[in-house]
N, C-alpha and C. Protein backbone atom coordinates (compact mmCIF):
# COMPACT_ATOMS: atom_id res chain seq x y z
N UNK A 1 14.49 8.28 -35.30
CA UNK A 1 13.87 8.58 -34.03
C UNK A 1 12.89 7.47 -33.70
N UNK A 2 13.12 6.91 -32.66
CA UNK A 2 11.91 6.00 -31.76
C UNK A 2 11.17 6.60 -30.82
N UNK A 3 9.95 6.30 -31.11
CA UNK A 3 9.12 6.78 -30.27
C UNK A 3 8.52 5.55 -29.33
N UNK A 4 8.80 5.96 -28.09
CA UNK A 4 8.20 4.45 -26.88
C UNK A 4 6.72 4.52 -26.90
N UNK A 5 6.36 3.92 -26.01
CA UNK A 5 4.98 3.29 -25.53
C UNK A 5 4.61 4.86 -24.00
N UNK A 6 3.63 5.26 -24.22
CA UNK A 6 3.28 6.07 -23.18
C UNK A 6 3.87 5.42 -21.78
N UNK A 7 3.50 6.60 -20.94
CA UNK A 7 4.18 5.61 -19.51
C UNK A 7 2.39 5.53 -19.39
N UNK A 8 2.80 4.27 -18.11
CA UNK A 8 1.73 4.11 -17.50
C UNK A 8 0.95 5.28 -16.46
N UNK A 9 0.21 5.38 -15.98
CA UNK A 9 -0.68 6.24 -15.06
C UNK A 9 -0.06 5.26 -13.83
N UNK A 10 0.08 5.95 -12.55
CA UNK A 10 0.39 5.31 -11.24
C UNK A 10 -1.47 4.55 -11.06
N UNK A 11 -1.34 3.61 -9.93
CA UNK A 11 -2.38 3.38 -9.51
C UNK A 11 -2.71 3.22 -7.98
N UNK A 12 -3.89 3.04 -7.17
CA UNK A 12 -4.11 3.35 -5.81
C UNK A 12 -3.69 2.05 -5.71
N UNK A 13 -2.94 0.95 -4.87
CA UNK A 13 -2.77 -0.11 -4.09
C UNK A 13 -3.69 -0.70 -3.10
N UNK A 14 -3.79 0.32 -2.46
CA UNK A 14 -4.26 0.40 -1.04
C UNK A 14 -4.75 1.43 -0.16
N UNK A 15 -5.74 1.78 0.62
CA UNK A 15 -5.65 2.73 1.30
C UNK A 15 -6.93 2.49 2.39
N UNK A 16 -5.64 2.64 4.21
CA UNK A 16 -6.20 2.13 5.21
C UNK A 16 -6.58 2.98 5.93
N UNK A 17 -7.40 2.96 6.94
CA UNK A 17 -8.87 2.25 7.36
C UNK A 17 -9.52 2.53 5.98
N UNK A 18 -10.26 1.54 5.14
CA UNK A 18 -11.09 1.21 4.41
C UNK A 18 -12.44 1.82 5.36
N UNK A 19 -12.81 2.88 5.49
CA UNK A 19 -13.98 3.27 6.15
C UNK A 19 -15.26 3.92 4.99
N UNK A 20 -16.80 3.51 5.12
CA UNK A 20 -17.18 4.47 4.21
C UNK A 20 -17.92 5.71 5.32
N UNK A 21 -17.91 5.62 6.65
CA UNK A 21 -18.17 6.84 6.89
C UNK A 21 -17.81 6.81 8.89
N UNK A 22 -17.03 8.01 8.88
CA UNK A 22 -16.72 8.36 10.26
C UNK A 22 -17.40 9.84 10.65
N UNK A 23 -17.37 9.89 11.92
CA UNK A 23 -18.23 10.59 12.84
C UNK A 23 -17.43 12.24 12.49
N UNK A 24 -17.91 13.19 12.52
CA UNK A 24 -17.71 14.82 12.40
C UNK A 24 -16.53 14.72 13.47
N UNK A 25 -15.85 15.42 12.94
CA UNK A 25 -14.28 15.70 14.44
C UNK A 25 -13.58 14.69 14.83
N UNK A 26 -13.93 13.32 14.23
CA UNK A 26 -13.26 12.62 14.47
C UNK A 26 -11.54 12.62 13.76
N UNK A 27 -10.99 11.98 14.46
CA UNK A 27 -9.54 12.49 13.74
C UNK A 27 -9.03 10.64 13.71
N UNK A 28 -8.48 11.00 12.18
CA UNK A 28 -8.08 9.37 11.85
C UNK A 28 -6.86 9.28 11.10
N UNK A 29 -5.94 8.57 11.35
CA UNK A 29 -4.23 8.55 10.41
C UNK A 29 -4.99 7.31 8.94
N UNK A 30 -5.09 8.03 8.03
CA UNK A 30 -5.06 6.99 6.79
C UNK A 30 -3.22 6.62 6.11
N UNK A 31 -3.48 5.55 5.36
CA UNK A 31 -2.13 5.21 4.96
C UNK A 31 -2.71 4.97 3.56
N UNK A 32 -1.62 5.30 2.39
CA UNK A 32 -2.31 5.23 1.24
C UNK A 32 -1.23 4.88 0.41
N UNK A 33 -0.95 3.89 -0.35
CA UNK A 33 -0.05 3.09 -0.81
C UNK A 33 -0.23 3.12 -2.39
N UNK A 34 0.89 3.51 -3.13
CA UNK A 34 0.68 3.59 -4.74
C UNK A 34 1.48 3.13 -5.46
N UNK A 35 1.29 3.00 -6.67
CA UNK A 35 2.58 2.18 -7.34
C UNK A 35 2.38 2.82 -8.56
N UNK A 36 3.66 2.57 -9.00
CA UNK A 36 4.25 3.02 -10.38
C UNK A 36 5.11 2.08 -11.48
N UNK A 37 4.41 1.93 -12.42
CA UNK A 37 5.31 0.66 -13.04
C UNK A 37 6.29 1.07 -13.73
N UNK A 38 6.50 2.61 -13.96
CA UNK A 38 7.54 3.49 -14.14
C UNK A 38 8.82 3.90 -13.67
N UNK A 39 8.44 3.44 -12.27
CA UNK A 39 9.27 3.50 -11.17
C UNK A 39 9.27 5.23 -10.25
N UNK A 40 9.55 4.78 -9.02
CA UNK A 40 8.89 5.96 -8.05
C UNK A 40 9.25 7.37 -8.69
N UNK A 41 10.67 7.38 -9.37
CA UNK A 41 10.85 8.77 -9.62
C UNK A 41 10.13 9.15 -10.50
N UNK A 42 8.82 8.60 -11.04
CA UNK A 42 8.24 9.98 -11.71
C UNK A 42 7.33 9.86 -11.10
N UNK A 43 7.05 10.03 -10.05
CA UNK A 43 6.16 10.66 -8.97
C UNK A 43 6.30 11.86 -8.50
N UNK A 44 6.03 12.75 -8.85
CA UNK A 44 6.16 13.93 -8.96
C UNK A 44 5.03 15.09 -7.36
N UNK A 45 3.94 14.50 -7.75
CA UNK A 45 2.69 14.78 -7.09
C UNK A 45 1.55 13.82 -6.80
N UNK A 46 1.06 13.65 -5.64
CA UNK A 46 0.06 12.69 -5.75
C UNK A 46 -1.03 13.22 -4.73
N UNK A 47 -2.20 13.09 -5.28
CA UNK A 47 -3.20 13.42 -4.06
C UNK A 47 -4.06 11.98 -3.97
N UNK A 48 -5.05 12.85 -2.55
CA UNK A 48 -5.76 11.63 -1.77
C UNK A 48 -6.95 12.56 -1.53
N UNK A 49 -8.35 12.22 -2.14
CA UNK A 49 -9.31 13.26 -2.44
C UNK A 49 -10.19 12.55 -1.09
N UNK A 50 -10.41 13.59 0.14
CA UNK A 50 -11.41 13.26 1.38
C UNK A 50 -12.77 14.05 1.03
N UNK A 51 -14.00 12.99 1.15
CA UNK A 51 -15.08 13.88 0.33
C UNK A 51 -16.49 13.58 1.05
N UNK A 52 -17.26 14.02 1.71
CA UNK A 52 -18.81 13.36 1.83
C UNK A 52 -19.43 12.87 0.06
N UNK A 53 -20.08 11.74 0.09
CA UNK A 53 -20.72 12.27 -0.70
C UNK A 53 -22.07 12.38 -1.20
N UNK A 54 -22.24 13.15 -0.49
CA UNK A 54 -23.98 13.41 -0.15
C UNK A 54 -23.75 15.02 -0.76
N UNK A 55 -22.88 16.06 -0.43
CA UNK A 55 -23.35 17.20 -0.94
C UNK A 55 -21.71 17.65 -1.98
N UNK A 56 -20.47 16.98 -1.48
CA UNK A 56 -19.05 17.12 -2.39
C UNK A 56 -18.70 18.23 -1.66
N UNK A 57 -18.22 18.19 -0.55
CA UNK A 57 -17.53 18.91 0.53
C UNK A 57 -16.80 18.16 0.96
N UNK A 58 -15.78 18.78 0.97
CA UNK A 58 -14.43 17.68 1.22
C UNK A 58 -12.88 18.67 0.70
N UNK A 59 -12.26 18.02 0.56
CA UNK A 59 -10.06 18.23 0.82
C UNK A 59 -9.95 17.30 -0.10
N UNK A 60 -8.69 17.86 -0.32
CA UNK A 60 -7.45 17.14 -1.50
C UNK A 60 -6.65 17.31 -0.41
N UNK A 61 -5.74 15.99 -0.48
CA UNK A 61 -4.50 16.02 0.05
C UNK A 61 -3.63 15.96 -0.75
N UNK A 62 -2.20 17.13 -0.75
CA UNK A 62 -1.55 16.88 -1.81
C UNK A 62 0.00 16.54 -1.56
N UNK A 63 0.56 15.64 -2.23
CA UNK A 63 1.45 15.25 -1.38
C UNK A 63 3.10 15.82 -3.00
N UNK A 64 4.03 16.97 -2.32
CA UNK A 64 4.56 17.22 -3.26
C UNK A 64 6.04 16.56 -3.34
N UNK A 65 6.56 15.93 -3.85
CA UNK A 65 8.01 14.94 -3.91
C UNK A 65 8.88 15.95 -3.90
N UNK A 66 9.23 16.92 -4.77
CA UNK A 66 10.16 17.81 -4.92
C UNK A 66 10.43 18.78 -3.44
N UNK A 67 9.41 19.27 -2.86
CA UNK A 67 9.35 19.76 -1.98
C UNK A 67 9.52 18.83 -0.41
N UNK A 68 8.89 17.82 -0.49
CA UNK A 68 8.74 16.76 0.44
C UNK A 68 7.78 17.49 1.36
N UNK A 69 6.44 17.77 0.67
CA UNK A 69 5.58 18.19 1.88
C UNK A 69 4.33 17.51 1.37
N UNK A 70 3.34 18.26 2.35
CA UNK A 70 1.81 17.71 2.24
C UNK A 70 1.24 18.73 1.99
N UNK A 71 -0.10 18.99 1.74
CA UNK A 71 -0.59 20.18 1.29
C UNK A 71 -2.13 19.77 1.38
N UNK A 72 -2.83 20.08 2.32
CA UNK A 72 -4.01 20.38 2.52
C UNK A 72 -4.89 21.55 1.43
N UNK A 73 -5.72 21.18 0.00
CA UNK A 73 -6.44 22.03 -0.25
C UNK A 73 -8.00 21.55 -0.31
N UNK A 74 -8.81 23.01 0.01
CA UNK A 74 -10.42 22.77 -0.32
C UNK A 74 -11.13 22.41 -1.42
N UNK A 75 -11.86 21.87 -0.93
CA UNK A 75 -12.40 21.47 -2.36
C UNK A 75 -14.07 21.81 -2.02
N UNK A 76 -14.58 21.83 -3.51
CA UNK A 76 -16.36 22.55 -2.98
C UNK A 76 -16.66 23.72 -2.60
């Protein structure tokens, strides 16, 4: 039996507008770009954590592959 090398952890690339702070109600399209040196199929789940952080009120965005959806949860 051989045993491999762990996989790697994915990592963030990118993620646009680079903003550190927008106005209450404002509504903004982010784009968020990741990589896998594993290759995409074991991407399973990935989130994108939206947060003040002055008190940690904020969303997870969760993005599910199997399902092909998004998933808005609370956080705080």
């Amino acid at each position: 039996m051989t045993v491999g090398a762990a996989p790697s952890a994915p990592t963030t690339v990118s993620l646009t507008p680079s903003v550190s702070s927008i106005a209450l109600d404002t509504q903004m399209d982010f784009t968020a770009v990741y990589r896998d040196v594993n290759g995409g199929n074991t991407f399973w789940r990935v989130y994108l954590i939206l947060t003040d952080q002055v008190g940690g009120q904020g969303c997870y965005v969760r993005y599910d592959q199997a399902g092909n959806r998004m998933e808005v949860l609370e956080s705080g």
